[in-house]
Protein backbone atom coordinates (compact mmCIF):
# COMPACT_ATOMS: atom_id res chain seq x y z
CA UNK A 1 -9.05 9.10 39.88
CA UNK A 2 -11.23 9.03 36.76
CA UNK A 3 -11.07 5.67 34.47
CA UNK A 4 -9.39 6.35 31.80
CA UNK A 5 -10.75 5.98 28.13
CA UNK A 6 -9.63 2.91 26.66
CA UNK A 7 -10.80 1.46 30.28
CA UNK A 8 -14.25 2.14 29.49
CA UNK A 9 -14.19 0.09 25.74
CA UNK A 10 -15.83 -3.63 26.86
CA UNK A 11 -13.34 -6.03 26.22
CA UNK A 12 -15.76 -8.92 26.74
CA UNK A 13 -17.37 -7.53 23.23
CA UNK A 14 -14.07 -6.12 21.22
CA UNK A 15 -13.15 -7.61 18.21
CA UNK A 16 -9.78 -7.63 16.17
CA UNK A 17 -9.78 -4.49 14.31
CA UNK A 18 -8.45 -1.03 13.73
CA UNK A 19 -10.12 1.29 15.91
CA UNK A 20 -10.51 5.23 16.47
CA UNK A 21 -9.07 5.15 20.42
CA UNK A 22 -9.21 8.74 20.46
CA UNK A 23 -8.73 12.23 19.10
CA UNK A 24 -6.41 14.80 21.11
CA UNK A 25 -6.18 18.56 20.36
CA UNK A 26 -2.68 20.14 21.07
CA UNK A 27 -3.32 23.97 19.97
CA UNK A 28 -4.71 24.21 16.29
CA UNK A 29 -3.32 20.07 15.54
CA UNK A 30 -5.17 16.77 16.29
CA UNK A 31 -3.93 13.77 16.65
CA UNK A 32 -5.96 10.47 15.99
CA UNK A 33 -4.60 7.48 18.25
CA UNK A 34 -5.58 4.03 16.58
CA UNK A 35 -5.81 1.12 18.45
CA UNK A 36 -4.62 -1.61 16.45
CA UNK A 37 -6.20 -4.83 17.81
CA UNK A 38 -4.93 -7.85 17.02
CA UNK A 39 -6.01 -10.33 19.33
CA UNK A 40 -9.75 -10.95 20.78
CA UNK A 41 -9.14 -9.42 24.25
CA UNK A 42 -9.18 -12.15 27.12
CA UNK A 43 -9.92 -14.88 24.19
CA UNK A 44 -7.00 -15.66 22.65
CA UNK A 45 -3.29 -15.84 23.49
CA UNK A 46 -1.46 -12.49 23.67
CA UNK A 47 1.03 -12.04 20.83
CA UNK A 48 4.59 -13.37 22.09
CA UNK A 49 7.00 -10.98 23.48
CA UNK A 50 9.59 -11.34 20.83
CA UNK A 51 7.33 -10.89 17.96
CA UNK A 52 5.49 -7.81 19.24
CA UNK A 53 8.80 -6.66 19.65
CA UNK A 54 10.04 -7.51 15.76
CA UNK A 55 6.82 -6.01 14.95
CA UNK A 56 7.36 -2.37 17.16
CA UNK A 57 10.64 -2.36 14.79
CA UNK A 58 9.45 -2.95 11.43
CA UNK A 59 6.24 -0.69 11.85
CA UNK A 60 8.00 2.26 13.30
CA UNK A 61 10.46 2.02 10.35
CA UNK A 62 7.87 1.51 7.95
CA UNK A 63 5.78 4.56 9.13
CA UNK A 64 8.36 6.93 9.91
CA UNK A 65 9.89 5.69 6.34
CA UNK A 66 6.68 5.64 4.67
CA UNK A 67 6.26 8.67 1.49
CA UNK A 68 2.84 10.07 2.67
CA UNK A 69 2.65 9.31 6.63
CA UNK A 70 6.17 9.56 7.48
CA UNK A 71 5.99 13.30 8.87
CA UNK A 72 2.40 12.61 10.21
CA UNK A 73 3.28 9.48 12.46
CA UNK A 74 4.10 10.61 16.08
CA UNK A 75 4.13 7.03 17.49
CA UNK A 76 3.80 3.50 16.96
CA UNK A 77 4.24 0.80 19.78
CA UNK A 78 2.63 -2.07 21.85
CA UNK A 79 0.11 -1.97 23.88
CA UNK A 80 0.97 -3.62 27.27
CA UNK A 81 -1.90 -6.09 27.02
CA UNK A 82 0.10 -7.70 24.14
CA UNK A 83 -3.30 -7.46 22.28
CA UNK A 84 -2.23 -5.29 19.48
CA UNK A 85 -0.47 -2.18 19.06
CA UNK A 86 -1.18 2.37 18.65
CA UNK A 87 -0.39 4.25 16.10
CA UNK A 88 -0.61 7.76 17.02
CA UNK A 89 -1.20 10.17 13.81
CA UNK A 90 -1.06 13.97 13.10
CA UNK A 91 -4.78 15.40 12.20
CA UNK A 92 -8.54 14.11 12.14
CA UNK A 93 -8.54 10.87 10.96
CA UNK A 94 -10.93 7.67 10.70
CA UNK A 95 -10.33 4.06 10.76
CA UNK A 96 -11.72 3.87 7.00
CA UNK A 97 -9.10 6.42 6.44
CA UNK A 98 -5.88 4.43 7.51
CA UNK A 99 -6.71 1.42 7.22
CA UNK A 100 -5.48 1.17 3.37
CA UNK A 101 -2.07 2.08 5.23
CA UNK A 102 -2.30 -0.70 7.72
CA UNK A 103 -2.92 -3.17 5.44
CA UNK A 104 0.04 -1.81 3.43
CA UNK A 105 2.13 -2.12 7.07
CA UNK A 106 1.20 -5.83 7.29
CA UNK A 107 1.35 -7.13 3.75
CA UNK A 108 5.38 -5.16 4.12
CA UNK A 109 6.31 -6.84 7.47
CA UNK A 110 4.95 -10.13 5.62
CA UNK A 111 7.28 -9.45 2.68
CA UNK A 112 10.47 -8.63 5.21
CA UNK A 113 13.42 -10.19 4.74
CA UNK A 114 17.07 -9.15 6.24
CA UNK A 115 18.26 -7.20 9.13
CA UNK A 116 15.76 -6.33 11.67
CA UNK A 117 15.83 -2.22 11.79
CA UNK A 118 17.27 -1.23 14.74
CA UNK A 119 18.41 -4.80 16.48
CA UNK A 120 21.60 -4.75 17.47
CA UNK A 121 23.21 -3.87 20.80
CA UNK A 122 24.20 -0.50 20.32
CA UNK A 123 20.45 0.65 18.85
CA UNK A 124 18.30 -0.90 21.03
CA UNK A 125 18.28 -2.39 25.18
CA UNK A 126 16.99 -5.77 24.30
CA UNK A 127 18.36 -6.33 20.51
CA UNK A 128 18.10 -10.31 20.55
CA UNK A 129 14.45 -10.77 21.62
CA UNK A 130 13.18 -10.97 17.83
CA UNK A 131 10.98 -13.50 16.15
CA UNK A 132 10.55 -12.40 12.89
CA UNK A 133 8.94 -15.70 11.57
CA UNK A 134 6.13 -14.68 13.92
CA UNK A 135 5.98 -10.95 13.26
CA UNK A 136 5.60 -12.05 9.67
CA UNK A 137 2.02 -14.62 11.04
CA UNK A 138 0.50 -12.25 13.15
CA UNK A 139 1.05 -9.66 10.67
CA UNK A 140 -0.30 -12.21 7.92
CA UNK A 141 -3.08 -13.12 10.12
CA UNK A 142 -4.21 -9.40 11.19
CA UNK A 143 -3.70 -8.44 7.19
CA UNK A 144 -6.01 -11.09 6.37
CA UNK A 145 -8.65 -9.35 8.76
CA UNK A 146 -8.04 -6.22 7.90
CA UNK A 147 -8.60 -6.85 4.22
CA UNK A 148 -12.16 -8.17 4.81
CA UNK A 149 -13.05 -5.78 7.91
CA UNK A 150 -16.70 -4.86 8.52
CA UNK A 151 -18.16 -2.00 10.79
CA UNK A 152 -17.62 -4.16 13.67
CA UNK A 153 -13.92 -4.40 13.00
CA UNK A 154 -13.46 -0.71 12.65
CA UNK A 155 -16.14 0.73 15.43
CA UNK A 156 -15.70 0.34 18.75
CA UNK A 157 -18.68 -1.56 20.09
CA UNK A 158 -20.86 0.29 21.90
């Protein structure tokens, strides 16, 4: 079998960022698939299980919620790794492009408070595994980055 894409990025060299992971044609639409890198691959600790999972809530709702992306999101969820997350989007897109809407994504799940969208037992299969007290720091903490991002942030490296 082929290696696959994302297999071929060095992960010694990737940085937290927001990153084009690739652009799929389906007929006459693209879609863009960011990789949303939180965490220095094989450097730092993976984001813990129950706030990547706080975090799949609140930025599915916010996307598929939000007044200008909701009916161009087609996915948003964690990446097994637990280094970050995709965001699948309808049409040609760029990092430089989003990332105004990523920052807007953090600086909301920062600002959360309530009900967790979508975390109770008859809406999801494991409701209770939610830390939003962490969503809200590695949100903080990847907003932070985000907000000050340079080419290497926001281009693969090569």
């Amino acid at each position: 079998m082929e290696k696959i894409a994302s297999f071929q990025i060095d992960h010694i060299r990737l940085l937290p960022g927001l990153y084009v992971s690739r652009q799929d044609k389906f007929g006459d639409t693209i879609l863009t698939t960011f990789d949303m890198r939180f965490k220095q691959p094989n450097k730092e600790p993976v984001i813990d299980m129950p706030a990547l999972h706080t975090i799949e809530h609140l930025g599915a709702t916010f996307l598929r919620s939000h007044k200008d992306w909701a009916n161009k999101t087609v996915y948003f969820g964690p990446m097994g790794c637990r280094t970050g997350f995709y965001v699948i989007l309808e049409g040609k897109r760029s990092s430089t492009e989003v990332l105004p809407l990523i920052i807007e994504l953090m600086d909301w799940i920062q600002a959360f408070e309530g009900d967790i969208p979508g975390a109770a037992p008859g809406e999801c299969g494991n409701y209770s595994e939610q830390n939003l007290n962490m969503a809200k720091w590695e949100a903080a903490r990847y907003g932070a980055l985000l907000k000050k991002a340079g080419k290497e942030n926001l281009n693969y490296p090569a």
